[in-house]
C-alpha atoms as a PDB file:
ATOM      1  CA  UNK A   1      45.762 -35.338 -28.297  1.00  0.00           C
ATOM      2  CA  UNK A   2      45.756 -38.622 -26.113  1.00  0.00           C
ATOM      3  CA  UNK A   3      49.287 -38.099 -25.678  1.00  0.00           C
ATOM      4  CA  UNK A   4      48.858 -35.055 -23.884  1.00  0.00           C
ATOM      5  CA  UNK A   5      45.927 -36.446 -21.962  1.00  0.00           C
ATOM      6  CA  UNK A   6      48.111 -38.384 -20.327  1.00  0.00           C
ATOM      7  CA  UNK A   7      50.565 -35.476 -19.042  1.00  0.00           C
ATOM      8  CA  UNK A   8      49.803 -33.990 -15.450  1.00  0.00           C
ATOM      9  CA  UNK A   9      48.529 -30.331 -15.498  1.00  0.00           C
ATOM     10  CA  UNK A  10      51.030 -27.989 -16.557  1.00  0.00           C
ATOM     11  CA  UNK A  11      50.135 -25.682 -13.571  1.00  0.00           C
ATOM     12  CA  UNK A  12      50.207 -27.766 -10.852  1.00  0.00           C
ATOM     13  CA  UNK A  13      51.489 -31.438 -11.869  1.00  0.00           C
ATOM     14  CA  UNK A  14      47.657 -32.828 -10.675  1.00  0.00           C
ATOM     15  CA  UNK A  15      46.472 -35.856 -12.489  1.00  0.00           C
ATOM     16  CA  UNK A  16      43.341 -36.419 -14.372  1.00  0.00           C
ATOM     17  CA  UNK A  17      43.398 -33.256 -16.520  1.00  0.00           C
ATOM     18  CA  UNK A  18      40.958 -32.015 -19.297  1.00  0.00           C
ATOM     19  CA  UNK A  19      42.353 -31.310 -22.404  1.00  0.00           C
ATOM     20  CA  UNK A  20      42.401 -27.972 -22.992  1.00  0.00           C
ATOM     21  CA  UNK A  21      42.100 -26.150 -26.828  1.00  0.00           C
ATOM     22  CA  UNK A  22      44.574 -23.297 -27.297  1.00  0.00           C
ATOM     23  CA  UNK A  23      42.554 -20.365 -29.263  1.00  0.00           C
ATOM     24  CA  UNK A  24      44.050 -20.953 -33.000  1.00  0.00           C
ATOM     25  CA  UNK A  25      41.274 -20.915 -36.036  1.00  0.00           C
ATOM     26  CA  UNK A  26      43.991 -22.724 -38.564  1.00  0.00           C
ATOM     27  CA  UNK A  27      44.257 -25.874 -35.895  1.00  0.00           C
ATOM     28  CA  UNK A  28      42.542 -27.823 -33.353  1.00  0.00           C
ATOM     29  CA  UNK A  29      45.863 -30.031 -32.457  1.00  0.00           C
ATOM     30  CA  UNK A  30      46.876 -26.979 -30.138  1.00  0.00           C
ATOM     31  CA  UNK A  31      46.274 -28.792 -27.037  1.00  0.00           C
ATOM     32  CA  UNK A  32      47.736 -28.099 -23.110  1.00  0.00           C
ATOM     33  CA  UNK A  33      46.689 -30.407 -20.076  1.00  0.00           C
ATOM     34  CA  UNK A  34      45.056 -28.249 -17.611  1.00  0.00           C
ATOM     35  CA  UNK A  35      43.142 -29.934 -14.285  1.00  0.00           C
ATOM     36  CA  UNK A  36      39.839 -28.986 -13.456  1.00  0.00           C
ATOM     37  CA  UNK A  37      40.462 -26.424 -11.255  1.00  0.00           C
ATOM     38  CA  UNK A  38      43.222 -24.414 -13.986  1.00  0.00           C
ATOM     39  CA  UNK A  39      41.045 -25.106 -16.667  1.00  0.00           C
ATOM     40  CA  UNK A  40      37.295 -23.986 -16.048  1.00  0.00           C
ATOM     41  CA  UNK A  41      35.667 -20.392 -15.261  1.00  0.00           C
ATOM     42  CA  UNK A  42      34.082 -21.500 -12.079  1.00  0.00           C
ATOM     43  CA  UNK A  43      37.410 -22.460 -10.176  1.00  0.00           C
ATOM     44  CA  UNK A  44      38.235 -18.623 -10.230  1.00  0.00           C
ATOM     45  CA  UNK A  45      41.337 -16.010 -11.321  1.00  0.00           C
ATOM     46  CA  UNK A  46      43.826 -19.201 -11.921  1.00  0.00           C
ATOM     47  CA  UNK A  47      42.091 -20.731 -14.576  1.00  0.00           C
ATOM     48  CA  UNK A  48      42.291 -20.319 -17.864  1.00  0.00           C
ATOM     49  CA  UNK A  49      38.415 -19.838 -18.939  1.00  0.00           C
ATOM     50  CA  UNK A  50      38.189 -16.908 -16.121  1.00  0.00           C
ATOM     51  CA  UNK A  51      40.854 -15.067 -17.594  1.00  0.00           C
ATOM     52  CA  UNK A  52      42.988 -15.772 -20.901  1.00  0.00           C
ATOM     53  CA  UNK A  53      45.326 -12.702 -20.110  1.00  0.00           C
ATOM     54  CA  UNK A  54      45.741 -13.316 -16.392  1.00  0.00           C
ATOM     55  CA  UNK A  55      46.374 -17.037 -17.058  1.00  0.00           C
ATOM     56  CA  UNK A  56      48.452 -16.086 -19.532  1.00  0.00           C
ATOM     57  CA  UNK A  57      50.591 -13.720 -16.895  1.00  0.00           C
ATOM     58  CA  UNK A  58      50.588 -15.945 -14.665  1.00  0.00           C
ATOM     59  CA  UNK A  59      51.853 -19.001 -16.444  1.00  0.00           C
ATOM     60  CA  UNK A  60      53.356 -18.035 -20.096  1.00  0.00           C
ATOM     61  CA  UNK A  61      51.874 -17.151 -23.182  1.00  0.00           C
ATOM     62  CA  UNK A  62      50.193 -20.020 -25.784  1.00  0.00           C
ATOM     63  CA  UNK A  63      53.423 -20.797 -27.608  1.00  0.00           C
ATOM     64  CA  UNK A  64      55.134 -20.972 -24.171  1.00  0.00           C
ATOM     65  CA  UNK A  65      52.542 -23.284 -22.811  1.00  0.00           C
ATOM     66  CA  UNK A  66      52.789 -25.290 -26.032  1.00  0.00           C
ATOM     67  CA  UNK A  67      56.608 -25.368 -25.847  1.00  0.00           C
ATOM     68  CA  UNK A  68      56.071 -27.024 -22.636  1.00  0.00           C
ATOM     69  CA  UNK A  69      54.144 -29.647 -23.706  1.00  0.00           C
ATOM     70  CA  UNK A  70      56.341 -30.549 -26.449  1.00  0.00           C
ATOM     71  CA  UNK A  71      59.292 -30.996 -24.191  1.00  0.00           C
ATOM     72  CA  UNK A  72      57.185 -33.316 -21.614  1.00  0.00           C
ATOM     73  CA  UNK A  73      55.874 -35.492 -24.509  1.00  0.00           C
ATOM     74  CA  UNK A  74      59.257 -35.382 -26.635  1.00  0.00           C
ATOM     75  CA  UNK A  75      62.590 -34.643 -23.565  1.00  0.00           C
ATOM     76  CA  UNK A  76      65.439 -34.708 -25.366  1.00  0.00           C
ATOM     77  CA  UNK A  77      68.225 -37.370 -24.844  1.00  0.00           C
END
């Protein structure tokens, strides 16, 4: 998890992100760097806690998300 508190928001590349859990009940290490405004309800339709399924439109599903992160924390050589 620290690892991916240091990645920039997957959304927008913005630094200082919160560390956002992906729904999963069988782990908590499901974890995406959002910033502020992609991650909370009260920043509106582009973040996540607004609307899973429009975030999820918008951006790519979990796995996709996760995928993501993987790559930035792991790039291949």
């Amino acid at each position: 998890m620290a690892r991916v508190a240091e990645l920039p928001c997957l959304v927008c590349g913005a630094w200082y992100v919160e560390v956002h859990h992906l729904p999963d009940p069988r782990s908590d290490m499901r974890v995406i760097p959002l910033c502020p405004q992609h991650h909370r309800r009260e920043f509106g339709p582009g973040a996540y806690h607004y609307s899973r399924r429009a975030f999820n439109d918008l951006h790519g599903s979990d796995d996709e998300l996760l995928a993501r992160v993987a790559a930035m924390i792991c790039p291949r050589l």
